[in-house]
PDB file of N, CA and C in Angstrom:
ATOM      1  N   UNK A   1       0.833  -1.189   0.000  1.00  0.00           N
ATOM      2  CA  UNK A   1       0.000   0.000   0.000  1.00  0.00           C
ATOM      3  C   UNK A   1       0.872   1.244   0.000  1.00  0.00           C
ATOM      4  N   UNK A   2       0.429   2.350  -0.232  1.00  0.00           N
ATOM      5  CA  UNK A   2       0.990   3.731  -0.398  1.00  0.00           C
ATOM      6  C   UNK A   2       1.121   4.477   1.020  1.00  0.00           C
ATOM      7  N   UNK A   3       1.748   5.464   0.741  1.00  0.00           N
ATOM      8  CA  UNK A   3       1.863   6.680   1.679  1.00  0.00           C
ATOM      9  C   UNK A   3       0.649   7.257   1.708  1.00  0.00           C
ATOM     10  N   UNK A   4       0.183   7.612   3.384  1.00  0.00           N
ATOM     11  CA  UNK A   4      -1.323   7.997   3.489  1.00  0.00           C
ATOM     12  C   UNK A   4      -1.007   9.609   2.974  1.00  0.00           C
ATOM     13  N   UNK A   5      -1.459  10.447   2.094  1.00  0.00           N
ATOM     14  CA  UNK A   5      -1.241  11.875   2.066  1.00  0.00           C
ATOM     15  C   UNK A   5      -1.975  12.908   2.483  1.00  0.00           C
ATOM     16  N   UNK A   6      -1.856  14.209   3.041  1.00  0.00           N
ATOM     17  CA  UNK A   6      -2.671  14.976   3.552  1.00  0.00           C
ATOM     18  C   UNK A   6      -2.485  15.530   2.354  1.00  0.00           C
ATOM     19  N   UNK A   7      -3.996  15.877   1.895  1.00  0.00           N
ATOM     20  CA  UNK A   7      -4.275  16.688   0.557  1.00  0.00           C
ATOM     21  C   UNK A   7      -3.983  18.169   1.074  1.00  0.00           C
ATOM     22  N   UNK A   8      -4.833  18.806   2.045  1.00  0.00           N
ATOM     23  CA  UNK A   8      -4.201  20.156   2.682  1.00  0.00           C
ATOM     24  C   UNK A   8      -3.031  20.171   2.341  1.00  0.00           C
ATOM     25  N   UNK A   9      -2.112  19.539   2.949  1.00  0.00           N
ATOM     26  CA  UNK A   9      -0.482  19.812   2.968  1.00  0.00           C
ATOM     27  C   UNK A   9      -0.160  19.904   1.460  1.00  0.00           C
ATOM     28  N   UNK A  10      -0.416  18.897   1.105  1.00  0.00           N
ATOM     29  CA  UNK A  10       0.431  18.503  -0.430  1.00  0.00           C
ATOM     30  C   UNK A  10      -0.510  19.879  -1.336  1.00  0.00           C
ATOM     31  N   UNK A  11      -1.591  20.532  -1.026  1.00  0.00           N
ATOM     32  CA  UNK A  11      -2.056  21.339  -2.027  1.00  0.00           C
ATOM     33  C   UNK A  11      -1.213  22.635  -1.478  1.00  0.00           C
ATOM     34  N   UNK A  12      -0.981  22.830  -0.138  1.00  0.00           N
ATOM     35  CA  UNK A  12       0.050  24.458   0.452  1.00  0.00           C
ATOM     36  C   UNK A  12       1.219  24.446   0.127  1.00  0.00           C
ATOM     37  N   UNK A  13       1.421  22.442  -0.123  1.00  0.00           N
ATOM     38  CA  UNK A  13       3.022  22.816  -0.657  1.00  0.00           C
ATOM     39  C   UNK A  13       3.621  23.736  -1.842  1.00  0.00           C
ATOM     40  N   UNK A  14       2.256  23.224  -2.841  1.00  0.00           N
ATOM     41  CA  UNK A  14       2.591  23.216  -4.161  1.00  0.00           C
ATOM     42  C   UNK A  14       2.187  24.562  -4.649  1.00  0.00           C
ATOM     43  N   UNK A  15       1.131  25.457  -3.844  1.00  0.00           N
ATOM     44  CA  UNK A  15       1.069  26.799  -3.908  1.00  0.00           C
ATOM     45  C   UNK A  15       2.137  27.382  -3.718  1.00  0.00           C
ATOM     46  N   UNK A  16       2.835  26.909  -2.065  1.00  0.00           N
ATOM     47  CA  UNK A  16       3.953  27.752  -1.828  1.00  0.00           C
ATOM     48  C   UNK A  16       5.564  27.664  -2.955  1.00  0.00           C
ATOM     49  N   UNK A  17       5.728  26.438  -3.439  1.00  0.00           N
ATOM     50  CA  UNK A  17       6.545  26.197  -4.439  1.00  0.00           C
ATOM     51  C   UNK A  17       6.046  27.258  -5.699  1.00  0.00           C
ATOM     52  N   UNK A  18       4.555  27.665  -6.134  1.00  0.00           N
ATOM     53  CA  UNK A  18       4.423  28.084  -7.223  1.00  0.00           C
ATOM     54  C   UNK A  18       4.999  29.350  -6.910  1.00  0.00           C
ATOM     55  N   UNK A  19       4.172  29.884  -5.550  1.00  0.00           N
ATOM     56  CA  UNK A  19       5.019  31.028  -5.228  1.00  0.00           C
ATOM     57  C   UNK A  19       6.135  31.728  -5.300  1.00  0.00           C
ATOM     58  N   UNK A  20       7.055  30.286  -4.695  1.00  0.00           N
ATOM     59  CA  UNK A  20       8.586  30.826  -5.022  1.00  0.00           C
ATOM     60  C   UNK A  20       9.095  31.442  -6.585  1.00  0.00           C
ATOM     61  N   UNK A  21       8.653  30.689  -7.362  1.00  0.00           N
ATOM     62  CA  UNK A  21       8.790  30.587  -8.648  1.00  0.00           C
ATOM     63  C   UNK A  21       8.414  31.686  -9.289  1.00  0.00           C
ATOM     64  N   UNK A  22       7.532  32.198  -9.127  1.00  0.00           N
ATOM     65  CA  UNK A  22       7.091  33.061  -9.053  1.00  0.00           C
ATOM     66  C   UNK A  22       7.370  34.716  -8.809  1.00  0.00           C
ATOM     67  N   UNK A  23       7.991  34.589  -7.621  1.00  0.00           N
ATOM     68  CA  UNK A  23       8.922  36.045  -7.103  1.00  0.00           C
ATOM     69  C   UNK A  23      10.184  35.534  -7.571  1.00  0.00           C
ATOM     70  N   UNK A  24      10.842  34.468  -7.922  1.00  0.00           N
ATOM     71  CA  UNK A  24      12.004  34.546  -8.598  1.00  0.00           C
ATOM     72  C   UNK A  24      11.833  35.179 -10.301  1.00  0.00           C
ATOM     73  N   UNK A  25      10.879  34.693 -10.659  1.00  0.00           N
ATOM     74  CA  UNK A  25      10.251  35.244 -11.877  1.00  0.00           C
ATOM     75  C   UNK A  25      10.280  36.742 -12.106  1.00  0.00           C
ATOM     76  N   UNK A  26       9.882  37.628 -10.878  1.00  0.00           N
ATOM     77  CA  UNK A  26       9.861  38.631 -10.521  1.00  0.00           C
ATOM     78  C   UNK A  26      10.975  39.634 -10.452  1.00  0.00           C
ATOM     79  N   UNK A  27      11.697  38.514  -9.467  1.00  0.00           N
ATOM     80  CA  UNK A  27      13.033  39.565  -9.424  1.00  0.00           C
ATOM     81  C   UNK A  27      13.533  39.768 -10.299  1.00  0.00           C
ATOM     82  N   UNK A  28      13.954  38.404 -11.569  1.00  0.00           N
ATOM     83  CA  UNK A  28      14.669  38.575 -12.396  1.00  0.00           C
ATOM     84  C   UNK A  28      14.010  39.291 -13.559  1.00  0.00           C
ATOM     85  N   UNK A  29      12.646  39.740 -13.833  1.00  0.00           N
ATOM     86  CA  UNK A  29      11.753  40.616 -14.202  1.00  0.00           C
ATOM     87  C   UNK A  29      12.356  41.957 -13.852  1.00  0.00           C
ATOM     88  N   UNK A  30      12.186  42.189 -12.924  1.00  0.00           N
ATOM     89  CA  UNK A  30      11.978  43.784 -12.228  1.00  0.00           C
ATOM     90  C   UNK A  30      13.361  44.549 -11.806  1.00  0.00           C
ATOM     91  N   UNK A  31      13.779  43.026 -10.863  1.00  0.00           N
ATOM     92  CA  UNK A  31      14.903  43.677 -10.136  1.00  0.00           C
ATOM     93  C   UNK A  31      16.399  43.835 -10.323  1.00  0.00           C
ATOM     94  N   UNK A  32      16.208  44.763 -11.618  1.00  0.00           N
ATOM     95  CA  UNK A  32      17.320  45.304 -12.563  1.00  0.00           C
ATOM     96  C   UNK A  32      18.031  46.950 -12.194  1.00  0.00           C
ATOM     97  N   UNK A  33      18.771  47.199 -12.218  1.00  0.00           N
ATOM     98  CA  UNK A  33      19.415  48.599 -11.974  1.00  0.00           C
ATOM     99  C   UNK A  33      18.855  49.697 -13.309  1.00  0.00           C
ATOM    100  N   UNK A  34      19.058  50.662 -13.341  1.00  0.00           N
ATOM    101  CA  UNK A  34      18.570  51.263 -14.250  1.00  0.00           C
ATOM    102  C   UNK A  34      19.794  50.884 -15.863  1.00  0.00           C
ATOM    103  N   UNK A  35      21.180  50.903 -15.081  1.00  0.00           N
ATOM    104  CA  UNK A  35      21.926  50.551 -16.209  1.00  0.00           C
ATOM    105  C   UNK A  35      21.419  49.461 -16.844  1.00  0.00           C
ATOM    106  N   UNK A  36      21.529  48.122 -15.879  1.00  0.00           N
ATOM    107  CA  UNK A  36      20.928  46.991 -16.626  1.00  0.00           C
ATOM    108  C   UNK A  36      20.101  47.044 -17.783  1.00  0.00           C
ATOM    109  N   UNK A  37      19.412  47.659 -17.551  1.00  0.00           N
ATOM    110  CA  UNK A  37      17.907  47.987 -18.113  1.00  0.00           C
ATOM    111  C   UNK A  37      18.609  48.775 -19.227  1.00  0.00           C
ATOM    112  N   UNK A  38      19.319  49.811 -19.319  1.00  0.00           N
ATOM    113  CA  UNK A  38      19.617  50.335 -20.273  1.00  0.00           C
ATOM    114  C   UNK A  38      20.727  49.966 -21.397  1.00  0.00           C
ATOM    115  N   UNK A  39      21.694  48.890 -20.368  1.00  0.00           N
ATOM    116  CA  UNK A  39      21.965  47.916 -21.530  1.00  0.00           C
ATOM    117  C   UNK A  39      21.708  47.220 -22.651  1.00  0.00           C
ATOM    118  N   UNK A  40      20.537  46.385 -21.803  1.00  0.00           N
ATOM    119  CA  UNK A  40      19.484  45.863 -22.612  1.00  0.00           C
ATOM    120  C   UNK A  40      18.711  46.289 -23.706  1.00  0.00           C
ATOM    121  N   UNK A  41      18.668  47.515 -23.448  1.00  0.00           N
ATOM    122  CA  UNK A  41      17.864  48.257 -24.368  1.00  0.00           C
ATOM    123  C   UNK A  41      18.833  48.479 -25.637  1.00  0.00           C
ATOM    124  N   UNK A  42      20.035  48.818 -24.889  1.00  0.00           N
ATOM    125  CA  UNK A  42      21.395  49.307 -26.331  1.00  0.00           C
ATOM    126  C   UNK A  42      21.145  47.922 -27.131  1.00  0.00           C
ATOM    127  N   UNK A  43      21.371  46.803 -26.565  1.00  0.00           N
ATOM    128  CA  UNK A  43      22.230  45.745 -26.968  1.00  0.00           C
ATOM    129  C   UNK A  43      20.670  45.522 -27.900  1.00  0.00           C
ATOM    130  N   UNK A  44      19.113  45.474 -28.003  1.00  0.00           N
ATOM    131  CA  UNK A  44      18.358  45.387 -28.449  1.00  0.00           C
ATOM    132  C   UNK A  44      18.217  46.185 -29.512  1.00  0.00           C
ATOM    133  N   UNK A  45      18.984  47.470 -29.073  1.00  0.00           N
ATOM    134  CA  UNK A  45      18.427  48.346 -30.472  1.00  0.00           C
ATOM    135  C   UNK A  45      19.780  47.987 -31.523  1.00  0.00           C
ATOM    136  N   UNK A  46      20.782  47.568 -30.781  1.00  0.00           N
ATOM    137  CA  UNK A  46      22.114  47.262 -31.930  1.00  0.00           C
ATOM    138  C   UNK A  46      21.809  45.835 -32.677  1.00  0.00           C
ATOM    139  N   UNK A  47      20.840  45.165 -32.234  1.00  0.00           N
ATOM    140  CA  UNK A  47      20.620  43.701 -32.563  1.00  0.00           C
ATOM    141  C   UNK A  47      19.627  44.139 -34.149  1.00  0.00           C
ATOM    142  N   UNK A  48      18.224  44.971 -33.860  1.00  0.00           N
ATOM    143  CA  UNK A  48      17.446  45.253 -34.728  1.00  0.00           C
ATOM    144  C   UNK A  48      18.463  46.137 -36.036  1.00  0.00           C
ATOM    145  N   UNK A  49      19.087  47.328 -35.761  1.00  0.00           N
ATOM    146  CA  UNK A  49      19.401  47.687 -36.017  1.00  0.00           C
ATOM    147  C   UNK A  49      20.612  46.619 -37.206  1.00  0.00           C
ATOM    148  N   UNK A  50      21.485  46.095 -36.940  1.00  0.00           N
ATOM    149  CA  UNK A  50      22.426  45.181 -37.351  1.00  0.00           C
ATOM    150  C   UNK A  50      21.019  44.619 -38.361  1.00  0.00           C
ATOM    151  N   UNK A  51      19.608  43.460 -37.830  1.00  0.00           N
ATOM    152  CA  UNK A  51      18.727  43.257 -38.799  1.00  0.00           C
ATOM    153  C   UNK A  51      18.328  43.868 -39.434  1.00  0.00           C
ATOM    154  N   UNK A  52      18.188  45.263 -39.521  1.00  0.00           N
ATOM    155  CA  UNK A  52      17.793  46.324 -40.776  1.00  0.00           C
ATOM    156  C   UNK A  52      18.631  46.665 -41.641  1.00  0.00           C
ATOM    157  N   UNK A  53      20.266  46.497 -41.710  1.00  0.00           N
ATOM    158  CA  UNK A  53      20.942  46.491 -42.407  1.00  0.00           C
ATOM    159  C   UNK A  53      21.025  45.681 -43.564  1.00  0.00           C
ATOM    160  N   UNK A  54      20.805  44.286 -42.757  1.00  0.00           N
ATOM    161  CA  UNK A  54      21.207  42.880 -43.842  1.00  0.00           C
ATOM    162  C   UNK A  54      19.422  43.546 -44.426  1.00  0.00           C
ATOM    163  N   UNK A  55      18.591  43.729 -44.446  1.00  0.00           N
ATOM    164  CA  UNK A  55      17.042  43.496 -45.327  1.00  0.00           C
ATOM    165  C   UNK A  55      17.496  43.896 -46.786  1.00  0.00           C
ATOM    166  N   UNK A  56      16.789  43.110 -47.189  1.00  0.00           N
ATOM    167  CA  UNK A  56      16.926  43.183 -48.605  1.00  0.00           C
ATOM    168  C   UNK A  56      15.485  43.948 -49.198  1.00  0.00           C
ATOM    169  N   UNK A  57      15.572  45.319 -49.576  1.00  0.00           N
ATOM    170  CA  UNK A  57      14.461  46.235 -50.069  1.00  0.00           C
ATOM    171  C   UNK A  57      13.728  46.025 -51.633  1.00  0.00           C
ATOM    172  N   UNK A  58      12.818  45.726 -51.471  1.00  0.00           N
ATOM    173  CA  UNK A  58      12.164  45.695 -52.930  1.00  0.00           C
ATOM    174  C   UNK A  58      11.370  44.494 -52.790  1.00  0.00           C
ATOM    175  N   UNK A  59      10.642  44.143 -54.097  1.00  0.00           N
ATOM    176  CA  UNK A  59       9.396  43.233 -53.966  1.00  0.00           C
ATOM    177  C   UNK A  59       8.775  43.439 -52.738  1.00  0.00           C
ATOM    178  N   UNK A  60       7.879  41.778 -52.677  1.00  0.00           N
ATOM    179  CA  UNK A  60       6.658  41.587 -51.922  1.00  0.00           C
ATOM    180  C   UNK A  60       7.195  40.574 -50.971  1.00  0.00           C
ATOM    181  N   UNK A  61       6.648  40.998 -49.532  1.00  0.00           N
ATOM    182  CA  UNK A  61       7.561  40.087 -48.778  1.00  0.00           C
ATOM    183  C   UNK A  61       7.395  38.507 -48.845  1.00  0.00           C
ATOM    184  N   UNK A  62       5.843  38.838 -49.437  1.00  0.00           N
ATOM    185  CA  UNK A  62       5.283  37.077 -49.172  1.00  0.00           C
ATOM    186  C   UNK A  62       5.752  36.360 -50.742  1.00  0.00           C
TER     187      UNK A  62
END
């Protein structure tokens, strides 16, 4: 036979696990310096930028 389980428990666990996950989600979301953030932004606009170079202009895209 099995392990008897408390459904309570095993359902607070798995909230509190989502939780964690969650504010880690967060931090690494949010909790950036302003440079960070403005890195990101350079390194995004040099990425598009670099892709607008290579486009090849003329015709129909489809």
């Amino acid at each position: 036979m099995g392990d008897v389980v408390n459904l309570k428990r095993f359902k607070k666990r798995n909230e509190r696990e989502a939780s964690v996950k969650q504010a880690d989600a967060n931090r690494a979301r949010f909790g950036r310096t302003k440079s960070e953030r403005a890195l990101d932004e350079q390194a995004k606009e040099r990425a598009g930028n670099l892709l607008d170079q290579h486009r090849i202009d003329g015709g129909d895209a489809s």
